[in-house]
C-alpha atoms as a PDB file:
ATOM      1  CA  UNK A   1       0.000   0.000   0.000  1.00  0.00           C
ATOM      2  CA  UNK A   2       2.966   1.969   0.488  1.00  0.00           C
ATOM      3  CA  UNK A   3       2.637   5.187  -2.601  1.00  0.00           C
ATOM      4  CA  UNK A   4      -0.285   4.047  -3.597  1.00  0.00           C
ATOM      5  CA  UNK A   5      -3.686   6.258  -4.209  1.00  0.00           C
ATOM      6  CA  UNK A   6      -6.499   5.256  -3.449  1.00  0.00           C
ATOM      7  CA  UNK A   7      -9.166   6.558  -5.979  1.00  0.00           C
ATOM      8  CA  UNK A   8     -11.232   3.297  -5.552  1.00  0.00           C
ATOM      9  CA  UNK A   9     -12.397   0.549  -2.793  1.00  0.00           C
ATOM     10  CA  UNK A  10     -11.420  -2.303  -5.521  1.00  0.00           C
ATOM     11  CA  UNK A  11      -7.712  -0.441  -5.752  1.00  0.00           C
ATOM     12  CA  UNK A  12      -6.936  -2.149  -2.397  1.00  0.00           C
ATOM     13  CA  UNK A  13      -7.385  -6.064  -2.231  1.00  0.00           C
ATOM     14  CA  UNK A  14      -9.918  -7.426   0.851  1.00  0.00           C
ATOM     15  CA  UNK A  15      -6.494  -8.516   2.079  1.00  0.00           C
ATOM     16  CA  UNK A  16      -5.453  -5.027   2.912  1.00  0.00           C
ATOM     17  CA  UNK A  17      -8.435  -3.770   3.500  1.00  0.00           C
ATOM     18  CA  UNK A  18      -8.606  -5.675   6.394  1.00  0.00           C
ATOM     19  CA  UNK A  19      -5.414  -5.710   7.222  1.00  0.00           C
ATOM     20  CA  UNK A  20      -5.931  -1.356   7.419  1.00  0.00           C
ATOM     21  CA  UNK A  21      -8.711  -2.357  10.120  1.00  0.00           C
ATOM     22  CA  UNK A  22      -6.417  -4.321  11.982  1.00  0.00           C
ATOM     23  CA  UNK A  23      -4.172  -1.007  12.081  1.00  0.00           C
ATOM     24  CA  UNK A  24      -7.093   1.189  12.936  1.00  0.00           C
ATOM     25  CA  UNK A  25      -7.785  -0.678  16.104  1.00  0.00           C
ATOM     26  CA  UNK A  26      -4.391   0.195  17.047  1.00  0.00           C
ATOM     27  CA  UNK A  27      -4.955   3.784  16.583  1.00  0.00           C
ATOM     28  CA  UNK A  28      -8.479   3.628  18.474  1.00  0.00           C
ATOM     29  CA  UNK A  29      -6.476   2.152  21.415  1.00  0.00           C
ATOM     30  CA  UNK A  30      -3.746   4.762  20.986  1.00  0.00           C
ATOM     31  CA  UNK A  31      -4.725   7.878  18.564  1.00  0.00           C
ATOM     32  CA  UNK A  32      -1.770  10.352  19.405  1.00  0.00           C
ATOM     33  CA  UNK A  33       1.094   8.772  18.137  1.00  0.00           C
ATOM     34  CA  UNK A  34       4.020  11.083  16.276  1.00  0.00           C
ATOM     35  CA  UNK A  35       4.254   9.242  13.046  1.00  0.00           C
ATOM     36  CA  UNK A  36       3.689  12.364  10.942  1.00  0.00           C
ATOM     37  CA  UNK A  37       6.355  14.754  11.975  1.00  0.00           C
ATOM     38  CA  UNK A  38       7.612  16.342   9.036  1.00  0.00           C
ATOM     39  CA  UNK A  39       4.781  15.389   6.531  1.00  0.00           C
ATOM     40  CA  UNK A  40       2.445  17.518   4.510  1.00  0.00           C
ATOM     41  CA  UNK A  41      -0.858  16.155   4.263  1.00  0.00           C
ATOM     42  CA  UNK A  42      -2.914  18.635   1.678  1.00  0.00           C
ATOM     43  CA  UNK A  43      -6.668  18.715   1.729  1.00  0.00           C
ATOM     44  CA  UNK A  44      -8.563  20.120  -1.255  1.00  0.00           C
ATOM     45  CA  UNK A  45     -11.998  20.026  -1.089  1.00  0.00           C
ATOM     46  CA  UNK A  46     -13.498  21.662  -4.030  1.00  0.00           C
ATOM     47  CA  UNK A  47     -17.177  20.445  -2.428  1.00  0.00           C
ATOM     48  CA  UNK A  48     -18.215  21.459   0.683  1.00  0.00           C
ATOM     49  CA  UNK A  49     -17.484  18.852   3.657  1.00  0.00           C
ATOM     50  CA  UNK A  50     -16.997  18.584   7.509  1.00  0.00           C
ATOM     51  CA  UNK A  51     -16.860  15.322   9.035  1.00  0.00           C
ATOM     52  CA  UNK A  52     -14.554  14.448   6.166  1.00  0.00           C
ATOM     53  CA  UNK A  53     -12.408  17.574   5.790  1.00  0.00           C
ATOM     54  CA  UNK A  54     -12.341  17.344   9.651  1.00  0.00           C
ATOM     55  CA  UNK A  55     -11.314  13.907  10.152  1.00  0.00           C
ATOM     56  CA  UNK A  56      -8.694  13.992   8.191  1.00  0.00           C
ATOM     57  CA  UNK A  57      -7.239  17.095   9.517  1.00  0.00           C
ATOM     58  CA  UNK A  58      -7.337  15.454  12.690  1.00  0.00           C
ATOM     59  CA  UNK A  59      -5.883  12.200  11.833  1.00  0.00           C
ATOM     60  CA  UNK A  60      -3.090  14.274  10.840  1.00  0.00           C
ATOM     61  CA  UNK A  61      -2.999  16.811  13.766  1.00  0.00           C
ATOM     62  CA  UNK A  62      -2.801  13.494  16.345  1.00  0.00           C
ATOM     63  CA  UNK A  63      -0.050  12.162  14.719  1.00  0.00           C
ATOM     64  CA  UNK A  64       2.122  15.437  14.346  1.00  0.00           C
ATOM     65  CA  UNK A  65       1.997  16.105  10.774  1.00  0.00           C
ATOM     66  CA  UNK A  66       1.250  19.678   8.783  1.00  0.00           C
ATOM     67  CA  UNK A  67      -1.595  20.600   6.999  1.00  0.00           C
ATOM     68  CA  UNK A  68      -2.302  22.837   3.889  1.00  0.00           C
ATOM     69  CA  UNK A  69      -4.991  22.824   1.286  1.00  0.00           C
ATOM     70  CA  UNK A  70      -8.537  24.509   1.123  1.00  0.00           C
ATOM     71  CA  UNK A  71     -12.358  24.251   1.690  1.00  0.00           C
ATOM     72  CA  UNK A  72     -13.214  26.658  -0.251  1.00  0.00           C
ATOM     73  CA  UNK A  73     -11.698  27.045  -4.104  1.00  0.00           C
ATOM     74  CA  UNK A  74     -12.830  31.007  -4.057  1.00  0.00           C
ATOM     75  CA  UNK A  75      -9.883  31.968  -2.667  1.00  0.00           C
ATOM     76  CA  UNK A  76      -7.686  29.998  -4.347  1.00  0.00           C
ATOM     77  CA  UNK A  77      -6.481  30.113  -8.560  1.00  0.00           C
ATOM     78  CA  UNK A  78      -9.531  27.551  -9.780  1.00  0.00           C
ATOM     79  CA  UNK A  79     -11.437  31.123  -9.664  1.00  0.00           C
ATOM     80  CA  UNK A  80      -9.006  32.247 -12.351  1.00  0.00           C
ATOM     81  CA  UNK A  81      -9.503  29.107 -14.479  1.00  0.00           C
ATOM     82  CA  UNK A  82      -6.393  26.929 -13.577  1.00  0.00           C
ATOM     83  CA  UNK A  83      -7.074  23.478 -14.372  1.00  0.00           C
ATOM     84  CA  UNK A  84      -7.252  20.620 -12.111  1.00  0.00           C
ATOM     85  CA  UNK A  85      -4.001  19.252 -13.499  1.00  0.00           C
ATOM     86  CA  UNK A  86      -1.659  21.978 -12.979  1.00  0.00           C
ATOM     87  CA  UNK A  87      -3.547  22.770  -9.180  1.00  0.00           C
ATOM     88  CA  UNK A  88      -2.495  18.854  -8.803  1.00  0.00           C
ATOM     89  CA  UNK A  89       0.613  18.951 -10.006  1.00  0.00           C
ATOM     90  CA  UNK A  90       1.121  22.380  -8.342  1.00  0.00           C
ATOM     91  CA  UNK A  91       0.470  21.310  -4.976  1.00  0.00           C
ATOM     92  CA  UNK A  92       2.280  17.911  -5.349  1.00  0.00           C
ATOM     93  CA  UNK A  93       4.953  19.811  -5.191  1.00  0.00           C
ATOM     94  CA  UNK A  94       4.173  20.722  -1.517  1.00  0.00           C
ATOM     95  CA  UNK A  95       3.008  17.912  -0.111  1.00  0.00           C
ATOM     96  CA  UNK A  96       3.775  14.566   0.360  1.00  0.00           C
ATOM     97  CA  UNK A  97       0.089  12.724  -0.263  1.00  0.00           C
ATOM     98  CA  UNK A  98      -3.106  14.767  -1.395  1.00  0.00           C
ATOM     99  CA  UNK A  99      -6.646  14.632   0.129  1.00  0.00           C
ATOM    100  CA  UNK A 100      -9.572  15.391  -2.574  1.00  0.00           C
ATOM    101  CA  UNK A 101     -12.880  15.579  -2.995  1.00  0.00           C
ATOM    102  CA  UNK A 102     -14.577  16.923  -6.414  1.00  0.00           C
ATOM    103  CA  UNK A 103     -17.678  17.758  -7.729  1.00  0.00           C
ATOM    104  CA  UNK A 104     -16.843  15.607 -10.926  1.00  0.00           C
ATOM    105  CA  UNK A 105     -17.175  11.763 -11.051  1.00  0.00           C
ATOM    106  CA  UNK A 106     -13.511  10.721 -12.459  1.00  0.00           C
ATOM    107  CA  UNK A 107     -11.943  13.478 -11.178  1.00  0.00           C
ATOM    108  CA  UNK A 108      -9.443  11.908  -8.522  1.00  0.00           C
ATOM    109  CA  UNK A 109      -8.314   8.968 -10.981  1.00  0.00           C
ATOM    110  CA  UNK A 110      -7.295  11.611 -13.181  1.00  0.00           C
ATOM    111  CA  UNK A 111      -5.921  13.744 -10.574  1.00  0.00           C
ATOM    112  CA  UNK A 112      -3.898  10.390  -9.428  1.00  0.00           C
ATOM    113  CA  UNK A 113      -2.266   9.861 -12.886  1.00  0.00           C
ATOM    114  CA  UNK A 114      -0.936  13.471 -12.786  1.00  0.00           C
ATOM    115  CA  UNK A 115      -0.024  13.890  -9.353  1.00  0.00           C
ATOM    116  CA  UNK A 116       4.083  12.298  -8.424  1.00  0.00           C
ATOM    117  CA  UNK A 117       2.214  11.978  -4.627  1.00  0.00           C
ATOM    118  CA  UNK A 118       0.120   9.724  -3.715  1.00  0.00           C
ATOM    119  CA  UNK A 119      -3.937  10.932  -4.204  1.00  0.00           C
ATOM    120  CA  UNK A 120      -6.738   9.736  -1.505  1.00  0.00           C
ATOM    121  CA  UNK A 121     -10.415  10.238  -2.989  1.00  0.00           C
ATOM    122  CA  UNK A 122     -11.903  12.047  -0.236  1.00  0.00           C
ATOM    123  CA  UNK A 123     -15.355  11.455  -3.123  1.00  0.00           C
ATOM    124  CA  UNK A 124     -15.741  12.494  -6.474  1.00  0.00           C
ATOM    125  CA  UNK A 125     -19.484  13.034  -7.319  1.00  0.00           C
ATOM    126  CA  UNK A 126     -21.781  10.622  -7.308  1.00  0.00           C
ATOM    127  CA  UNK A 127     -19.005   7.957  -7.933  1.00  0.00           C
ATOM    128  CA  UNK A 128     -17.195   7.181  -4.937  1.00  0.00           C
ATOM    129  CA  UNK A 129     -16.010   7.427  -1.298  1.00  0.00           C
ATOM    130  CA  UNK A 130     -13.884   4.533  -0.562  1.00  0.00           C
ATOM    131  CA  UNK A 131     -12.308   6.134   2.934  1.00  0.00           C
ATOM    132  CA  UNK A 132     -16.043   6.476   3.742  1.00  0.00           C
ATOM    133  CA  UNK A 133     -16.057   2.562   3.455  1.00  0.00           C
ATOM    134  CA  UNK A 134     -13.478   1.764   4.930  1.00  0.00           C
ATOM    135  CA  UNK A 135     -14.800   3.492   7.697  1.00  0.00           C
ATOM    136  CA  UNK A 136     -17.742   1.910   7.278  1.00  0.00           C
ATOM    137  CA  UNK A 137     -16.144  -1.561   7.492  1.00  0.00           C
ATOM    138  CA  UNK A 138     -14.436  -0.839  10.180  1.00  0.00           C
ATOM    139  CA  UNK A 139     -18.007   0.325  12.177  1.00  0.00           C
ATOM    140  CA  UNK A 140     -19.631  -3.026  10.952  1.00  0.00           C
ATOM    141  CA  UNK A 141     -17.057  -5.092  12.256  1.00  0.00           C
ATOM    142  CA  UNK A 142     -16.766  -3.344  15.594  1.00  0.00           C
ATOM    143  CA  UNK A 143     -20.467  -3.247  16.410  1.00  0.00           C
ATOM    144  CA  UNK A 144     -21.298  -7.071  14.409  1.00  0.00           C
ATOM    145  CA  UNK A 145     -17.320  -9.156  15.232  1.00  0.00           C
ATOM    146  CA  UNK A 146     -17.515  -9.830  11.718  1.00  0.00           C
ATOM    147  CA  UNK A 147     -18.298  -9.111   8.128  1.00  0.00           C
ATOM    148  CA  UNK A 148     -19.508 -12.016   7.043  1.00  0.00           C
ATOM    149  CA  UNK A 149     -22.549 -13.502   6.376  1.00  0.00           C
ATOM    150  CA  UNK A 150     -24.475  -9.786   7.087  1.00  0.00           C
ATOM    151  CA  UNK A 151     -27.935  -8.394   6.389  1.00  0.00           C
ATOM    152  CA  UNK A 152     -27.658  -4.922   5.679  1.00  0.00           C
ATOM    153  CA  UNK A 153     -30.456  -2.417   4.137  1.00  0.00           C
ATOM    154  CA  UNK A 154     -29.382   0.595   2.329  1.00  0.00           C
ATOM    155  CA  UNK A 155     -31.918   3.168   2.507  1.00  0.00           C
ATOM    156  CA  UNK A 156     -32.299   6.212   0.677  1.00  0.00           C
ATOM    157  CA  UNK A 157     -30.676   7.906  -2.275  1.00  0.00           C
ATOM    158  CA  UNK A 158     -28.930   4.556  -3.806  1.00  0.00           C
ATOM    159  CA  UNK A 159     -28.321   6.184  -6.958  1.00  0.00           C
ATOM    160  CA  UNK A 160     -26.661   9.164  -6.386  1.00  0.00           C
ATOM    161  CA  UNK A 161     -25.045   8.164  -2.715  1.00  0.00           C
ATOM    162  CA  UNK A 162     -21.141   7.410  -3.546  1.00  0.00           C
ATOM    163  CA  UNK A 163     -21.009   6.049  -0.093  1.00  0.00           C
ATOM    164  CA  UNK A 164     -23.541   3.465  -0.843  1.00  0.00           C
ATOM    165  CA  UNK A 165     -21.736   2.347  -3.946  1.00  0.00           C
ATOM    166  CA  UNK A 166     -18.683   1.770  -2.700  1.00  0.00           C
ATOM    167  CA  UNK A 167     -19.620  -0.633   0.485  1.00  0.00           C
ATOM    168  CA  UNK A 168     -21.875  -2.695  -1.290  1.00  0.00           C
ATOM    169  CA  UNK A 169     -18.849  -2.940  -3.494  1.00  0.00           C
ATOM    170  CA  UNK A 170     -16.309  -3.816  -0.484  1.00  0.00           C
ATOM    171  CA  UNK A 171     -19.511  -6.094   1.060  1.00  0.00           C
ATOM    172  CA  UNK A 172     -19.604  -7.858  -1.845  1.00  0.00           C
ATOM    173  CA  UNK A 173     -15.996  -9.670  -1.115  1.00  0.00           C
ATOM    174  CA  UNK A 174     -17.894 -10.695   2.050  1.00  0.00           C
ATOM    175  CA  UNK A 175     -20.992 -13.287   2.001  1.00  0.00           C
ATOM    176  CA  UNK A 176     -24.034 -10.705   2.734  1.00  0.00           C
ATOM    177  CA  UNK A 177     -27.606 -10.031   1.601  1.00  0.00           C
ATOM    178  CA  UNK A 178     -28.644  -6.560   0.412  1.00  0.00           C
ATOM    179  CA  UNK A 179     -31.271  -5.081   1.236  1.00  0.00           C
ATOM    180  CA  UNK A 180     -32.063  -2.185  -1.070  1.00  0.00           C
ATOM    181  CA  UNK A 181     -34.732   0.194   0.149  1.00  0.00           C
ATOM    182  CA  UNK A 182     -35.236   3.237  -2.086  1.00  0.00           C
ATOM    183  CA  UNK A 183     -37.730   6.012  -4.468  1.00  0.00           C
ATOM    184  CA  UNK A 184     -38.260   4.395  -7.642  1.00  0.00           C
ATOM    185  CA  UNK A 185     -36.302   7.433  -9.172  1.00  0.00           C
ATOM    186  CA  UNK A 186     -33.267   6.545  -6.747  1.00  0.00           C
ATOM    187  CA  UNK A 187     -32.682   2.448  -7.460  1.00  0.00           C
ATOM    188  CA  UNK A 188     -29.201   1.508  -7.044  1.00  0.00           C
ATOM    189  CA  UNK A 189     -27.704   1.612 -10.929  1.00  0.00           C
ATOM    190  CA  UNK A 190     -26.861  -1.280 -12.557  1.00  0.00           C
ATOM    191  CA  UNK A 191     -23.579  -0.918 -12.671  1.00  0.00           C
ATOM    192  CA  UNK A 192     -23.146  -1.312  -9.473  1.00  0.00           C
ATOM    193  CA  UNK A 193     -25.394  -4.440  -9.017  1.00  0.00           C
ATOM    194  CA  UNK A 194     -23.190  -5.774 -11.607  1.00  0.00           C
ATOM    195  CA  UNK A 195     -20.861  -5.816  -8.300  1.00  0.00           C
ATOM    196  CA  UNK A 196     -23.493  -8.698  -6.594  1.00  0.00           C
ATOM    197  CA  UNK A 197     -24.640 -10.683  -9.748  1.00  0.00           C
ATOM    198  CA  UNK A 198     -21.020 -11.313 -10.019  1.00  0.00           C
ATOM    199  CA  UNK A 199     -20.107 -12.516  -6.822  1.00  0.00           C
ATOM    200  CA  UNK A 200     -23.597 -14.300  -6.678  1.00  0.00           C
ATOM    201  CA  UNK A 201     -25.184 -12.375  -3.797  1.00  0.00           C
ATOM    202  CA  UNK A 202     -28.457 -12.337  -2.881  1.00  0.00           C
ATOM    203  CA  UNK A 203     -30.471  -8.680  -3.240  1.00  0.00           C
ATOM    204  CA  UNK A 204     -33.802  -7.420  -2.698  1.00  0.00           C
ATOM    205  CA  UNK A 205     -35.528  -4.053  -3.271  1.00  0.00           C
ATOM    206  CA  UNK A 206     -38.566  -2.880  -1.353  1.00  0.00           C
ATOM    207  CA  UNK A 207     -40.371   1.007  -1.420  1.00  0.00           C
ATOM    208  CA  UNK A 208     -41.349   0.543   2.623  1.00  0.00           C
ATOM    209  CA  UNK A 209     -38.832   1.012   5.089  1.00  0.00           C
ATOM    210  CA  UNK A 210     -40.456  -1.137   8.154  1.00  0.00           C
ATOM    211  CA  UNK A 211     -40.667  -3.685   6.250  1.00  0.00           C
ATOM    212  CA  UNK A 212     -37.116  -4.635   6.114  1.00  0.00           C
ATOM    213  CA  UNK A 213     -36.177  -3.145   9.408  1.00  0.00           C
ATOM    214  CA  UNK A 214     -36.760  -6.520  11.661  1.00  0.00           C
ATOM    215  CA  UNK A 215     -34.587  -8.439   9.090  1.00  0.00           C
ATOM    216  CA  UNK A 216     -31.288  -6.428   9.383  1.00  0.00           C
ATOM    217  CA  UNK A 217     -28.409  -6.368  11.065  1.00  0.00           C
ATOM    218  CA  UNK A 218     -27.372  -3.404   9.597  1.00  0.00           C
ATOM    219  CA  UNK A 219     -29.423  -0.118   9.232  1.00  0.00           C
ATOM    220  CA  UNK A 220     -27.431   2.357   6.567  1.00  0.00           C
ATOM    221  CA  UNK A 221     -29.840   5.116   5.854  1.00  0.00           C
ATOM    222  CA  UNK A 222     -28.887   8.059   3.795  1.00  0.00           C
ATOM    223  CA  UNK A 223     -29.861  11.601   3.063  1.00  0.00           C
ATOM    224  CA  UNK A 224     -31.874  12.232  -0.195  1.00  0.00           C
ATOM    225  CA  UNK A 225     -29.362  14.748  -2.037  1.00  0.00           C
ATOM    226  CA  UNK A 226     -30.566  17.755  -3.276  1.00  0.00           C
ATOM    227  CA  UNK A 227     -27.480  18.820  -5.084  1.00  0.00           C
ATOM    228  CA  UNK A 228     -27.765  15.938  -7.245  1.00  0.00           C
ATOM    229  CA  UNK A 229     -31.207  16.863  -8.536  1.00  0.00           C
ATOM    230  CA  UNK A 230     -31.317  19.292 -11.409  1.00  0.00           C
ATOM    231  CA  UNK A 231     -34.648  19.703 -11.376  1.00  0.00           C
ATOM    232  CA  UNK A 232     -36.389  21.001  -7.535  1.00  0.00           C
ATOM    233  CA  UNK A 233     -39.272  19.782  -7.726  1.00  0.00           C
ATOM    234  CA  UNK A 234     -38.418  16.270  -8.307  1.00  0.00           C
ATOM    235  CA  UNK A 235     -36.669  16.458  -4.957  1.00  0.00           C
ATOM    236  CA  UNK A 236     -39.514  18.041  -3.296  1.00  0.00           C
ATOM    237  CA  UNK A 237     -41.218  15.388  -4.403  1.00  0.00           C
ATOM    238  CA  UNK A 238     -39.685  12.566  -2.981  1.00  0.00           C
ATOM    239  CA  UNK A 239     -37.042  14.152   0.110  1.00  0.00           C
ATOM    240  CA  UNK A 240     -39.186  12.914   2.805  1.00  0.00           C
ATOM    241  CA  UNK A 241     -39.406   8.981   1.337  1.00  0.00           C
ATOM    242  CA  UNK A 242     -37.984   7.456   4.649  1.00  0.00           C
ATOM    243  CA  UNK A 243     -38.110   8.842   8.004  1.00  0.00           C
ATOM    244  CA  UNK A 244     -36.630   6.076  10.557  1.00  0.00           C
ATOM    245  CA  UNK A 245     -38.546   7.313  13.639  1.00  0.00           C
ATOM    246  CA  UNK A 246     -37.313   5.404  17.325  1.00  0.00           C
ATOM    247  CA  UNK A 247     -41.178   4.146  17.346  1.00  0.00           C
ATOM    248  CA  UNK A 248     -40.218   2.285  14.599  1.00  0.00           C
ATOM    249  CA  UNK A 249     -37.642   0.363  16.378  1.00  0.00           C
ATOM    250  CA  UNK A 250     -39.728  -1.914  18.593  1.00  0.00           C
ATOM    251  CA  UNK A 251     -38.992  -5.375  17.065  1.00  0.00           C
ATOM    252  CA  UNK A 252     -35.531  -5.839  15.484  1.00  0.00           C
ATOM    253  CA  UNK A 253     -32.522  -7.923  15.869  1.00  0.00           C
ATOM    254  CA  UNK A 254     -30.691  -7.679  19.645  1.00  0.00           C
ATOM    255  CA  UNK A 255     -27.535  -6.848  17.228  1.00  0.00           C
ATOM    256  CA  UNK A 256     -28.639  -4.485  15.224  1.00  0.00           C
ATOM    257  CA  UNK A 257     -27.035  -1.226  14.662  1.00  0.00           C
ATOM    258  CA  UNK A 258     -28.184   2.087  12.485  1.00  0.00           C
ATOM    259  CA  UNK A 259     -25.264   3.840  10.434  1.00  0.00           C
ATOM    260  CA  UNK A 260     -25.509   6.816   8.522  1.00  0.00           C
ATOM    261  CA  UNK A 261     -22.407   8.763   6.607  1.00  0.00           C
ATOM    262  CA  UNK A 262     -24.011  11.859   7.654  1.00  0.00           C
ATOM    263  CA  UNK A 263     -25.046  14.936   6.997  1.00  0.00           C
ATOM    264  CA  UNK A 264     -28.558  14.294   7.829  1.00  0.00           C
ATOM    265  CA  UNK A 265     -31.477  16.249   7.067  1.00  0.00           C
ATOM    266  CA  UNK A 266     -35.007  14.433   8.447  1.00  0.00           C
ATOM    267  CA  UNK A 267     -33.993  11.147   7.638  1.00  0.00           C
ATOM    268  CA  UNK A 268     -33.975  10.045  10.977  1.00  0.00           C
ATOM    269  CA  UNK A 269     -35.487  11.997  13.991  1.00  0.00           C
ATOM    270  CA  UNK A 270     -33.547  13.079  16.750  1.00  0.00           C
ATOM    271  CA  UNK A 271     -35.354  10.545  19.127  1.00  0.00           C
ATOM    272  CA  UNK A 272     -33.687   7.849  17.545  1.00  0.00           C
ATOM    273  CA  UNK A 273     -30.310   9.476  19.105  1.00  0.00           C
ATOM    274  CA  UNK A 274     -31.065   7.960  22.672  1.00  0.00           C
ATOM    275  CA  UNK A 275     -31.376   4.262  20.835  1.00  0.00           C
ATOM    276  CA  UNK A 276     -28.876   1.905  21.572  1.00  0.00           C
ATOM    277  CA  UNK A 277     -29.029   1.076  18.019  1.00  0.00           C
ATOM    278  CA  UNK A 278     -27.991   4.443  16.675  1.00  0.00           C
ATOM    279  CA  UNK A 279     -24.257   4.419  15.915  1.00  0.00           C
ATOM    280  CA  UNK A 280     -24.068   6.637  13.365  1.00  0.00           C
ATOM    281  CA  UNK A 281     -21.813   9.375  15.870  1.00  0.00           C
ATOM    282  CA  UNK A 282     -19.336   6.674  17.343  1.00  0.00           C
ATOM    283  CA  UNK A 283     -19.036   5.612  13.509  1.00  0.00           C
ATOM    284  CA  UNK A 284     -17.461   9.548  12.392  1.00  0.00           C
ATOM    285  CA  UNK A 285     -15.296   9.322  15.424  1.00  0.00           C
ATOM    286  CA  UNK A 286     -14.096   5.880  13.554  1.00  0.00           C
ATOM    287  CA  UNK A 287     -13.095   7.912  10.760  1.00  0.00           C
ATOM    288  CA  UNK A 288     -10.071   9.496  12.714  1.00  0.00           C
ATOM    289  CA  UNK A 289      -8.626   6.254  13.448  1.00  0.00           C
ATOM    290  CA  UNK A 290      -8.934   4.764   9.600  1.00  0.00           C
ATOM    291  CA  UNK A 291      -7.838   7.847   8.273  1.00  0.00           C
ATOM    292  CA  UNK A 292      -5.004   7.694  10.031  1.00  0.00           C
ATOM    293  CA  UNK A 293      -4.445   3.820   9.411  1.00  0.00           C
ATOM    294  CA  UNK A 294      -4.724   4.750   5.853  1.00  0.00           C
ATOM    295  CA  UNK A 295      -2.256   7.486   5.572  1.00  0.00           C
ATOM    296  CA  UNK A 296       0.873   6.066   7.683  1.00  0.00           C
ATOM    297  CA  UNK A 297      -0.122   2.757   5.116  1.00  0.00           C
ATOM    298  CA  UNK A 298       0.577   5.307   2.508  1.00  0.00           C
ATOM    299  CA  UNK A 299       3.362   6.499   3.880  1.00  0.00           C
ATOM    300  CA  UNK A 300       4.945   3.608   4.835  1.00  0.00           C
ATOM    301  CA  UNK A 301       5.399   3.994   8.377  1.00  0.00           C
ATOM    302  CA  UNK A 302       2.898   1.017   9.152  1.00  0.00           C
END
């Protein structure tokens, strides 16, 4: 892993994947560890973002290293029309591995075959957000002991939610059943059942939301996005499709756990906070100790 980007879930095998879990655990159990004296980390985030931007920052602030990069690309040369290659190229100069997200699906694979660093895809669109699952794994496993042989229900915007297409991606190495609750307008796309058909999983796709909730062992809901709609009122039309009230939590499995990669919006009401079953704050917190699994993998000094 040592150099390499990671634009991708499938550009890391399941063996390291798991074997960065292994290493996260290590930095749950000890997060302030000087590894990163004397490293840039940049962060450029031409889409808004806070637990991501934020995690990452503080992976890197725990383990000593320096940060530069933006949030915001109005103060910065994209305003005057610089490209995303020589801003890449620019900064690689400055840094020793670069953080990005981007508005444009393909953006950080093409950003990794300009860069000489190393490029994390902190998302890119409506493509993907592989630290997001790794994080994910890594909140599955903690809360279930394994990753195998899983129910999980993905609820919500399936076609548009990068997080959502890359962990059934990474859950398809692992012997689970999908349960795919969604709008008719937001069905998971076919390329990324394509994922499950090949590795003969089992999938199912329902409209109601109780109906799958006793069956899980994993709730992932997800925020209907409204940037991704270019027309308003088709979002106003279907934004409130699944509420998960605590009410609604009465009869499910002793194991069960509800994850979300946040920002919500009304997706789930604030009583369902208190729940046991609610994870969804504990899993951003895991997102410190993955990040920074993922970048001393990168950097070698794991």
């Amino acid at each position: 892993m040592k150099n390499k980007s990671l634009v991708s879930i499938s550009d890391y095998t399941k063996e390291q994947q798991l074997h960065l879990l292994d290493v996260a655990e290590g930095f749950e159990k000890n997060p302030r560890q000087n590894l990163l004296n004397n490293y840039v980390v940049a962060t450029l985030f031409f889409e808004p973002s806070t637990r991501t931007r934020l995690s990452f920052e503080s992976a890197v602030s725990y383990l000593g290293g320096k940060i530069i990069g933006f949030s915001d690309t109005s103060s910065t040369s994209v305003q005057k029309g610089e490209s995303l290659r020589d801003t890449i190229r620019t900064v690689a100069n400055y840094s020793d591995v670069i953080v990005m997200r981007h508005p444009k699906e393909g953006a950080a694979r093409f950003a990794s075959e300009v860069s000489k660093v190393p490029i994390v895809n902190a998302g890119d669109g409506a493509n993907q957000h592989p630290t997001q699952c790794l994080l994910d794994l890594y909140s599955i496993r903690k809360t279930q002991g394994t990753l195998d042989g899983l129910n999980v229900a993905f609820v919500g915007d399936l076609k548009y939610g990068r997080t959502v297409h890359s962990l059934v991606q990474a859950l398809c190495q692992f012997n689970c059943k999908f349960h795919l609750v969604s709008p008719l307008e937001l069905k998971l796309p076919s390329s990324v059942k394509v994922h499950i058909k090949e590795k003969k999983m089992e999938y199912m796709q329902y409209t109601e939301l109780e109906e799958v909730i006793p069956k899980v062992d994993i709730l992932y809901m997800t925020r209907i996005q409204k940037e991704r709609f270019a027309d308003p009122m088709e979002y106003e039309k279907i934004k409130n499709s699944f509420i998960l009230k605590n009410e609604m939590l009465q009869k499910t499995k002793s194991n069960m756990k509800i994850l979300h990669p946040l920002p919500r919006v009304n997706e789930i009401d604030e009583d369902v906070d208190d729940n046991k079953r609610a994870y969804y704050f504990q899993q951003a917190l895991n997102g410190v100790y993955v990040r920074q699994a993922l970048l001393t993998l990168i950097l070698g000094l794991k």
